[in-house]
N, C-alpha and C. Protein backbone atom coordinates (compact mmCIF):
# COMPACT_ATOMS: atom_id res chain seq x y z
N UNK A 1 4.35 -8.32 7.44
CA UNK A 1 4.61 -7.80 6.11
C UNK A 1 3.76 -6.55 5.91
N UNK A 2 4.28 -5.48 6.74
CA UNK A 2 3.63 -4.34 6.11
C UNK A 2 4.29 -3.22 6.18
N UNK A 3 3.53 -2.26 5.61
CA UNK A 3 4.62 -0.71 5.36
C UNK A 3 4.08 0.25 6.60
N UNK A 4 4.75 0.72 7.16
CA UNK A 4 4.25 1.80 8.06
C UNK A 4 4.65 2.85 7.99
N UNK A 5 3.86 3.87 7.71
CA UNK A 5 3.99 5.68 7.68
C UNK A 5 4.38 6.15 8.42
N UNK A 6 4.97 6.97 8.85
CA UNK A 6 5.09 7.95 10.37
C UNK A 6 4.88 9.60 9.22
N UNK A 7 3.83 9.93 9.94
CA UNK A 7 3.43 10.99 9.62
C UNK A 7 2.12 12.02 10.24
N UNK A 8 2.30 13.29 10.09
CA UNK A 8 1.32 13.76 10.85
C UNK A 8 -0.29 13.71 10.86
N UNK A 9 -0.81 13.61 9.93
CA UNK A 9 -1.89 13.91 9.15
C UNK A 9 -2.13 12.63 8.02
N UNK A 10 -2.07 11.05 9.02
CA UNK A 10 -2.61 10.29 8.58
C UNK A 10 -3.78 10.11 8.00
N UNK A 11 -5.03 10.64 7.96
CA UNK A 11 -6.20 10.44 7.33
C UNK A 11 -5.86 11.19 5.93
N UNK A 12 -5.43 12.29 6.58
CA UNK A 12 -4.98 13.66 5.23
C UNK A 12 -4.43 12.59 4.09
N UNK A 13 -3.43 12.56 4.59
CA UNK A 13 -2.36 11.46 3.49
C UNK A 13 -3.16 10.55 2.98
N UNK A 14 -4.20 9.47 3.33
CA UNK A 14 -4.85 7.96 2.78
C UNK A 14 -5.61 8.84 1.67
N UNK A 15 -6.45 10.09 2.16
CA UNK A 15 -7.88 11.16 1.27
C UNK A 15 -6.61 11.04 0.14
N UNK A 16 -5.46 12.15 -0.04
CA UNK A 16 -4.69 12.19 -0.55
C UNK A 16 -4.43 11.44 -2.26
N UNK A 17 -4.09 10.12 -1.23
CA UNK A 17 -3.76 9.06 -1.97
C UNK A 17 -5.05 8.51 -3.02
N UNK A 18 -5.87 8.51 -2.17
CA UNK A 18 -7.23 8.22 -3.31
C UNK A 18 -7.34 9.33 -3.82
N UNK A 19 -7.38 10.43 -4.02
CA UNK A 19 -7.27 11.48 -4.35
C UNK A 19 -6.63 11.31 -5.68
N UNK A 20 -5.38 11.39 -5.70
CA UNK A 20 -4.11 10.85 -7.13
C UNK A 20 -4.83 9.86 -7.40
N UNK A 21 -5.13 8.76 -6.85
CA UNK A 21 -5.81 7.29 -8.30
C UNK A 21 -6.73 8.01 -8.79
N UNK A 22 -7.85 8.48 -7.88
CA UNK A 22 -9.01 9.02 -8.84
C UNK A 22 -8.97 9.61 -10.31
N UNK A 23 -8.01 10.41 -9.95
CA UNK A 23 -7.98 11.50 -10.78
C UNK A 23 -7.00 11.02 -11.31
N UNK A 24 -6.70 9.72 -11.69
CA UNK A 24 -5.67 9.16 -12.77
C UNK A 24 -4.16 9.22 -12.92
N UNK A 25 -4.01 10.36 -11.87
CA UNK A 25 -2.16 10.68 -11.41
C UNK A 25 -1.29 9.68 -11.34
N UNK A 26 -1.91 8.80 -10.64
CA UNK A 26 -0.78 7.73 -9.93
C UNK A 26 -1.86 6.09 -11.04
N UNK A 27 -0.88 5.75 -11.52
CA UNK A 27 -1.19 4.89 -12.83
C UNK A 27 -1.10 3.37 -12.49
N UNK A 28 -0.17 3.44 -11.90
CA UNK A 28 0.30 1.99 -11.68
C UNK A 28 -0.69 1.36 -10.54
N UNK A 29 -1.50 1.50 -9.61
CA UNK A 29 -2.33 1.31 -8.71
C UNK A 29 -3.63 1.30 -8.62
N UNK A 30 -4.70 0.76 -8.57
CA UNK A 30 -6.00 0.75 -8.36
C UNK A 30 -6.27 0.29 -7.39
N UNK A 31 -7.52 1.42 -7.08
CA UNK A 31 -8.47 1.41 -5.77
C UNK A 31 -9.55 0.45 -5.80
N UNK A 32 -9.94 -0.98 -4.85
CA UNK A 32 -11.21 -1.12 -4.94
C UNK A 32 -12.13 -0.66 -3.77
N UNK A 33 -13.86 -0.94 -3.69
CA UNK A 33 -14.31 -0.66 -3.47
C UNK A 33 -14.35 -0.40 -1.68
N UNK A 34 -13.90 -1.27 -1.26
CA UNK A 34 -13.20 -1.55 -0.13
C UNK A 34 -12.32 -0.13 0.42
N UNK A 35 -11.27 0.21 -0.36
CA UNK A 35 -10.23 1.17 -0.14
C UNK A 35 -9.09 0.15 -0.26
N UNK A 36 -8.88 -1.27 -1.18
CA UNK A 36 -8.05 -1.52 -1.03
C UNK A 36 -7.20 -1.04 -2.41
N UNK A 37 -5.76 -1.18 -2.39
CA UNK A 37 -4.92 -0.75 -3.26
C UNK A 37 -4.40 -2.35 -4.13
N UNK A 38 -4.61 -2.41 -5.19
CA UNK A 38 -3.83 -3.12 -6.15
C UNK A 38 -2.95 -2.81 -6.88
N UNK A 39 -1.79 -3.47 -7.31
CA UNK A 39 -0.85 -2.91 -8.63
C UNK A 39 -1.50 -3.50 -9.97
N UNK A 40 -1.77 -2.39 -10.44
CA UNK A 40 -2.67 -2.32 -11.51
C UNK A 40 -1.69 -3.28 -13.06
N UNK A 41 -0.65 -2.96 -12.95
CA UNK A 41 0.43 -3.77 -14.27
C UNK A 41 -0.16 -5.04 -14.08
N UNK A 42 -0.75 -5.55 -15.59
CA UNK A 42 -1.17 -7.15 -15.67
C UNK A 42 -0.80 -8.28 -15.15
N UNK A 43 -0.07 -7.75 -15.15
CA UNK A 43 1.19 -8.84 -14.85
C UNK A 43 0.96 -9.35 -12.98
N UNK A 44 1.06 -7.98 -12.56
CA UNK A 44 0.71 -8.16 -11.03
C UNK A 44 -0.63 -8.14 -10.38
N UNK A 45 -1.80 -7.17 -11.04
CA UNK A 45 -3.24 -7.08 -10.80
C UNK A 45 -3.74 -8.22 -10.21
N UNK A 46 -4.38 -7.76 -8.75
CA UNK A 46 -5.09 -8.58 -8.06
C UNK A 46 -4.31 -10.16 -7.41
N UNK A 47 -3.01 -9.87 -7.92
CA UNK A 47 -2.31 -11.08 -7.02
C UNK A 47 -2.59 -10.79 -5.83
N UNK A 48 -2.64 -9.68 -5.34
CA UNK A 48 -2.64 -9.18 -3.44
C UNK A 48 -3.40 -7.80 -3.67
N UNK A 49 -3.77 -7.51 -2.55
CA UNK A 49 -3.97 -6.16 -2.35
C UNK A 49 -3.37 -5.38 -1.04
N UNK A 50 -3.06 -4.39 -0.85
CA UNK A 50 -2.38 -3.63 0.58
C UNK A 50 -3.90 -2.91 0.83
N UNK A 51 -4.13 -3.48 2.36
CA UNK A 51 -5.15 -2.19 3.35
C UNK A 51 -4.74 -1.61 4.04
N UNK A 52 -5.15 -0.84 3.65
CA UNK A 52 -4.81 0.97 4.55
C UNK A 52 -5.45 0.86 6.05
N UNK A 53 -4.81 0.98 6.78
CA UNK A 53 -5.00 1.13 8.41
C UNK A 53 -4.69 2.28 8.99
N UNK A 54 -5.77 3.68 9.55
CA UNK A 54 -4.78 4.57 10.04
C UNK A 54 -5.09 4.32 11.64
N UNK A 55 -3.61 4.69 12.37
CA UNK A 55 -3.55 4.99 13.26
C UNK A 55 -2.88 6.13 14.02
N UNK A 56 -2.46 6.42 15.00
CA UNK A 56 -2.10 8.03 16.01
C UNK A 56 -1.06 8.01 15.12
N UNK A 57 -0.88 8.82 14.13
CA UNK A 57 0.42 9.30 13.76
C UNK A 57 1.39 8.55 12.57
N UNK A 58 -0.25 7.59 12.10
CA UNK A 58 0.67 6.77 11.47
C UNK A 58 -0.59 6.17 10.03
N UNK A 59 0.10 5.59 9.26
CA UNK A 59 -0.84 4.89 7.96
C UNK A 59 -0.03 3.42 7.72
N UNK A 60 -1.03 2.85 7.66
CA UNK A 60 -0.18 1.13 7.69
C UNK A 60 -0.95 0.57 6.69
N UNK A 61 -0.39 -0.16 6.13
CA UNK A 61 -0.36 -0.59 4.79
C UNK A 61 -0.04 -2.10 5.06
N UNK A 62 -1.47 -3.53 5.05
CA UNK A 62 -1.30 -4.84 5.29
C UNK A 62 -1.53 -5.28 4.22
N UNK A 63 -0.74 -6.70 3.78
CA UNK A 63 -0.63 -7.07 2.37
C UNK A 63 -1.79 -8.50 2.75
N UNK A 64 -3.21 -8.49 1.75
CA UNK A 64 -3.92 -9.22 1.36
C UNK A 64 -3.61 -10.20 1.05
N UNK A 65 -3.25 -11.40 0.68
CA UNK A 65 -2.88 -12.22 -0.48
C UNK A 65 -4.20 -12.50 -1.22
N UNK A 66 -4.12 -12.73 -2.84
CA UNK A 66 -4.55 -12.90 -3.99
C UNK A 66 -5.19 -14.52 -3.77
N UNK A 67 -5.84 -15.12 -4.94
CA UNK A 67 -6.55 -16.26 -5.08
C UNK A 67 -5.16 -17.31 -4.80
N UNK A 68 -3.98 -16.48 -5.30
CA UNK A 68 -3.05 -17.33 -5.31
C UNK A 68 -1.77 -17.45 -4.19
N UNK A 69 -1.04 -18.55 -3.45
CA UNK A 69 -0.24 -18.46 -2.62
C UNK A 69 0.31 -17.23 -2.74
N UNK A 70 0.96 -16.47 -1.43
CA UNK A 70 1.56 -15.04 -1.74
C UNK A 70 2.88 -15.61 -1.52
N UNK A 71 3.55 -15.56 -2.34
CA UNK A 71 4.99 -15.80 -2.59
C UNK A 71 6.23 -14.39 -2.34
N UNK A 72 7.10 -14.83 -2.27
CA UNK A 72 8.30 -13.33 -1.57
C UNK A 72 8.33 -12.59 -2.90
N UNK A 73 8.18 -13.34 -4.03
CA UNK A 73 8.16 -12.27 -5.64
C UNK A 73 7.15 -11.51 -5.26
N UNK A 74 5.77 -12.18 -5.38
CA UNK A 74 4.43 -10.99 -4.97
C UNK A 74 4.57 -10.13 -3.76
N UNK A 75 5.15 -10.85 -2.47
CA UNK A 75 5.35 -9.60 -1.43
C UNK A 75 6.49 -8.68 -1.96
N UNK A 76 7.49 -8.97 -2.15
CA UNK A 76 8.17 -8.12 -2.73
C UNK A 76 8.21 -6.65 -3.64
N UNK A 77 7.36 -7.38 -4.41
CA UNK A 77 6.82 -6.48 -5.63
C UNK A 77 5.59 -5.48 -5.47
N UNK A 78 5.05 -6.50 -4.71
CA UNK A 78 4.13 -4.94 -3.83
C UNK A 78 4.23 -4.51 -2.85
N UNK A 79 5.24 -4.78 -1.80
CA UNK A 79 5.72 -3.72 -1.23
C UNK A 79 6.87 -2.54 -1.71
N UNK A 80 7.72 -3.26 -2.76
CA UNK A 80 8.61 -2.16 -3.11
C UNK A 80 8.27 -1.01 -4.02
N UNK A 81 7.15 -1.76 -4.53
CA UNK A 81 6.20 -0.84 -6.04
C UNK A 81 5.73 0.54 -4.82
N UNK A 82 4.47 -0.17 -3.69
CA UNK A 82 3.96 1.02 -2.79
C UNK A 82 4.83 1.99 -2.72
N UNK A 83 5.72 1.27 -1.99
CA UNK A 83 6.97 2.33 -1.48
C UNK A 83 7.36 2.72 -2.37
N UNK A 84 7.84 2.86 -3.48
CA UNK A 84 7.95 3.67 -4.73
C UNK A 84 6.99 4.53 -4.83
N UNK A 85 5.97 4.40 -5.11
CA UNK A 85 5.00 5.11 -5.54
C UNK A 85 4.67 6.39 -4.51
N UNK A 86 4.57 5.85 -3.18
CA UNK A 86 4.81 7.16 -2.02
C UNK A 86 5.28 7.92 -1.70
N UNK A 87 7.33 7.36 -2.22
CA UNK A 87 8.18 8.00 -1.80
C UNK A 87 8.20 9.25 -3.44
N UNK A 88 7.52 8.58 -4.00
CA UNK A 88 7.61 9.42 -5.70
C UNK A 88 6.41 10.71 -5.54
N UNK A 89 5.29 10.42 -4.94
CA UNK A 89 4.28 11.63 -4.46
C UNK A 89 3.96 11.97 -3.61
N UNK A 90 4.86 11.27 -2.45
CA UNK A 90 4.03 12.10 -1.39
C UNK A 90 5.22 12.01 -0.24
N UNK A 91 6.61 12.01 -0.34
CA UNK A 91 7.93 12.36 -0.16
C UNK A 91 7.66 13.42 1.00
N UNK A 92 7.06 14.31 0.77
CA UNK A 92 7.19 15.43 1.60
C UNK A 92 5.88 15.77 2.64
N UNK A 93 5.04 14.67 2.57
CA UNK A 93 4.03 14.42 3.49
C UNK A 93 4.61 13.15 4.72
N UNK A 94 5.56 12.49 4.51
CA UNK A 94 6.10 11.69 5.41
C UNK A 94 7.41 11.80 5.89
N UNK A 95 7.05 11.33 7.36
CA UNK A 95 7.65 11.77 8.07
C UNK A 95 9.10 10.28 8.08
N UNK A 96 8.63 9.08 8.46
CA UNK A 96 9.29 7.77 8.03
C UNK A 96 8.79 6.90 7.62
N UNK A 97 9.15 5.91 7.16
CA UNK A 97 8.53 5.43 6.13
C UNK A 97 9.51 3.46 6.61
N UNK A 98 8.66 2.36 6.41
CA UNK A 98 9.19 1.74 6.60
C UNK A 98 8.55 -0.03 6.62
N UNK A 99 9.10 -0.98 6.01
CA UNK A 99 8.38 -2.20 5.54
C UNK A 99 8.88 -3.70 6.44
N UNK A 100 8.01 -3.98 7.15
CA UNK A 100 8.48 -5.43 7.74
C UNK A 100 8.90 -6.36 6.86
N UNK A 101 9.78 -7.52 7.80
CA UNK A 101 10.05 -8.75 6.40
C UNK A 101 9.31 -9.78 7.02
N UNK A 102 8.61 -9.85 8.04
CA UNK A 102 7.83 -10.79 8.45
C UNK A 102 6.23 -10.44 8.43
N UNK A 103 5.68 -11.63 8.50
CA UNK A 103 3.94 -11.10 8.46
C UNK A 103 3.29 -10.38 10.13
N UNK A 104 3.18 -9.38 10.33
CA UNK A 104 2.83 -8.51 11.29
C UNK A 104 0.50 -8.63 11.38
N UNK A 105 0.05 -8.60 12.41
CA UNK A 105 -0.66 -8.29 12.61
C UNK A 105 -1.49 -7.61 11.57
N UNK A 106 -2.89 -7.63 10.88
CA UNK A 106 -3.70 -7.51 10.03
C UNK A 106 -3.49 -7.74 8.75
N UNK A 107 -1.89 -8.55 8.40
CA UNK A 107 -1.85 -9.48 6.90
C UNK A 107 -2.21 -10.40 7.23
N UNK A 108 -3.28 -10.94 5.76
CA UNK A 108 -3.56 -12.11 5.42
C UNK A 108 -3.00 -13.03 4.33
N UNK A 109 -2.45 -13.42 4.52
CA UNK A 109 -1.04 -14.21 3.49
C UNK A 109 -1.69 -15.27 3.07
N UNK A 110 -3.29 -16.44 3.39
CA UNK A 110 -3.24 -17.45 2.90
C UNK A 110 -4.50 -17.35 2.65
């Protein structure tokens, strides 16, 4: 269960991205201390978090699970929210873009 980037200037892109939360751009998302990403809407906050992984050519995005079972609503919802949110600012920094439906290597689901 994760999103993977294809893009040139993976580190560029993650700076980027913290870059927009900092500075309040991108609303729906919070950074913790870690570098992990939450969906900030009450509703969803801290059910999961996505970690940022870069690698050769690429930014990967593994879904945390929350205090609580991660259910396909919570994976769902934060993977389609990310991917929204990427394809909404940073469209033209990626190259492909793309989300597993199974749990892949560095998610923690339980």
């Amino acid at each position: 269960m994760a999103i993977i980037l294809i893009t040139e200037e993976p580190k560029w892109l993650l700076n980027a991205i913290y870059e927009e939360l900092e500075d309040d751009e991108i609303r729906t998302w919070k950074c913790d201390k870690e570098g992990d990403l939450t969906h900030s809407p009450k509703q969803w906050q801290y059910l999961a978090w996505m970690r940022p992984k870069l690698g050769k050519g690429r930014l990967i995005f593994n879904i945390i699970a929350g205090e609580e079972t991660l259910s396909k609503r919570i994976y769902g919802v934060y993977h389609g929210r990310l991917i929204e949110m990427l394809l909404t600012y940073f469209d033209n920094d990626i190259d492909k873009l793309y989300a597993t439906s199974i749990p892949t290597s560095g998610d923690i689901i339980q």
